[in-house]
Protein backbone atom coordinates (compact mmCIF):
# COMPACT_ATOMS: atom_id res chain seq x y z
CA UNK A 1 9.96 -20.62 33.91
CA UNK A 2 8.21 -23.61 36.21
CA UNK A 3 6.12 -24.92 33.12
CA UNK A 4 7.12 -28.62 32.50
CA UNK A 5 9.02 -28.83 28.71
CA UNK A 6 5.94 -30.45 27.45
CA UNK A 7 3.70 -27.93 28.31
CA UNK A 8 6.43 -25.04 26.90
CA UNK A 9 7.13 -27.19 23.22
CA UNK A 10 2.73 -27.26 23.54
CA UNK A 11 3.08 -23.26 23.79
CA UNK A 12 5.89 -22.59 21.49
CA UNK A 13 3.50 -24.77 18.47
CA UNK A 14 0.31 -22.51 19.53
CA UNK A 15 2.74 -19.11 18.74
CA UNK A 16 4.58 -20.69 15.85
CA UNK A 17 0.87 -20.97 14.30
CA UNK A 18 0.14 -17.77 15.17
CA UNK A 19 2.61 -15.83 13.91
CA UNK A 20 2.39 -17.89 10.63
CA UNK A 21 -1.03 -17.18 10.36
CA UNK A 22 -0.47 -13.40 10.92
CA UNK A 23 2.29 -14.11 7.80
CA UNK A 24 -1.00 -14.53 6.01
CA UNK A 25 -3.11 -12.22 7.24
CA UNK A 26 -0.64 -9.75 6.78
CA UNK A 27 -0.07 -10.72 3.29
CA UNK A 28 -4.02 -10.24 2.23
CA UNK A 29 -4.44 -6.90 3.84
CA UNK A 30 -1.51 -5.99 1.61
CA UNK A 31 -3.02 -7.75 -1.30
CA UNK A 32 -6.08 -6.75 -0.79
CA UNK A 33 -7.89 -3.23 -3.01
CA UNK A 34 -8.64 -1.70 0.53
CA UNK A 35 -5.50 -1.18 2.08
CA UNK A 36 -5.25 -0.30 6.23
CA UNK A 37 -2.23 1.11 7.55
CA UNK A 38 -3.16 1.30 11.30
CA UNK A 39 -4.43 -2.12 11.09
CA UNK A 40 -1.42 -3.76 8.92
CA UNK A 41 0.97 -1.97 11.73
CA UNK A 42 -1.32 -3.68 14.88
CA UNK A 43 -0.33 -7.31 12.93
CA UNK A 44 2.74 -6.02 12.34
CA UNK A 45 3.66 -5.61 16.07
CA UNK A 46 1.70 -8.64 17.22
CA UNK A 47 3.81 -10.76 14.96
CA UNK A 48 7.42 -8.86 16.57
CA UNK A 49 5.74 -9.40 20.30
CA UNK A 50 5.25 -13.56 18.86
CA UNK A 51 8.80 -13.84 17.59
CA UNK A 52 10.38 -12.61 20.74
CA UNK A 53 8.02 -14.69 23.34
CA UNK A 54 9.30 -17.82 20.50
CA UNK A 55 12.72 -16.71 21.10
CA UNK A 56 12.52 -16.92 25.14
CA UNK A 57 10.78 -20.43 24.87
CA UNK A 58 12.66 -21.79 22.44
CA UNK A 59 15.73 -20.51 24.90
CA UNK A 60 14.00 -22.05 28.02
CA UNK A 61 14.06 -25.34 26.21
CA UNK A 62 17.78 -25.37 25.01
CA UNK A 63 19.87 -26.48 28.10
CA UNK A 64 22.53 -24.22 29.15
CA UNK A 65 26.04 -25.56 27.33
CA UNK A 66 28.79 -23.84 28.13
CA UNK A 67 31.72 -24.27 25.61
């Protein structure tokens, strides 16, 4: 990655909102009376694809340490 560590820690805060507020989205489709199965499994997936691009920033960010 060529993005300054600013710009990624800027990035990794817009996802970690994200996939918190898919946590809540999530959470009222389930709660709600009208329940959508196609739609809770598109949020389901979007949240997975969030997690993993976290995982690879957050990674980018911690410097290599070898032990």
């Amino acid at each position: 990655m060529d993005q300054k560590p600013d710009e990624l820690r800027e990035r990794l805060l817009d996802l970690a909102t994200e996939h918190r507020d898919l946590d809540s989205a999530i959470a009222a489709l389930v709660g709600s009376g009208v329940y959508n199965p196609l739609r809770a499994q598109r949020l389901k997936k979007r949240k997975l694809a969030l997690k993993d691009e976290i995982a690879q920033l957050e990674s980018a960010l911690l410097p290599d340490i070898i032990a």
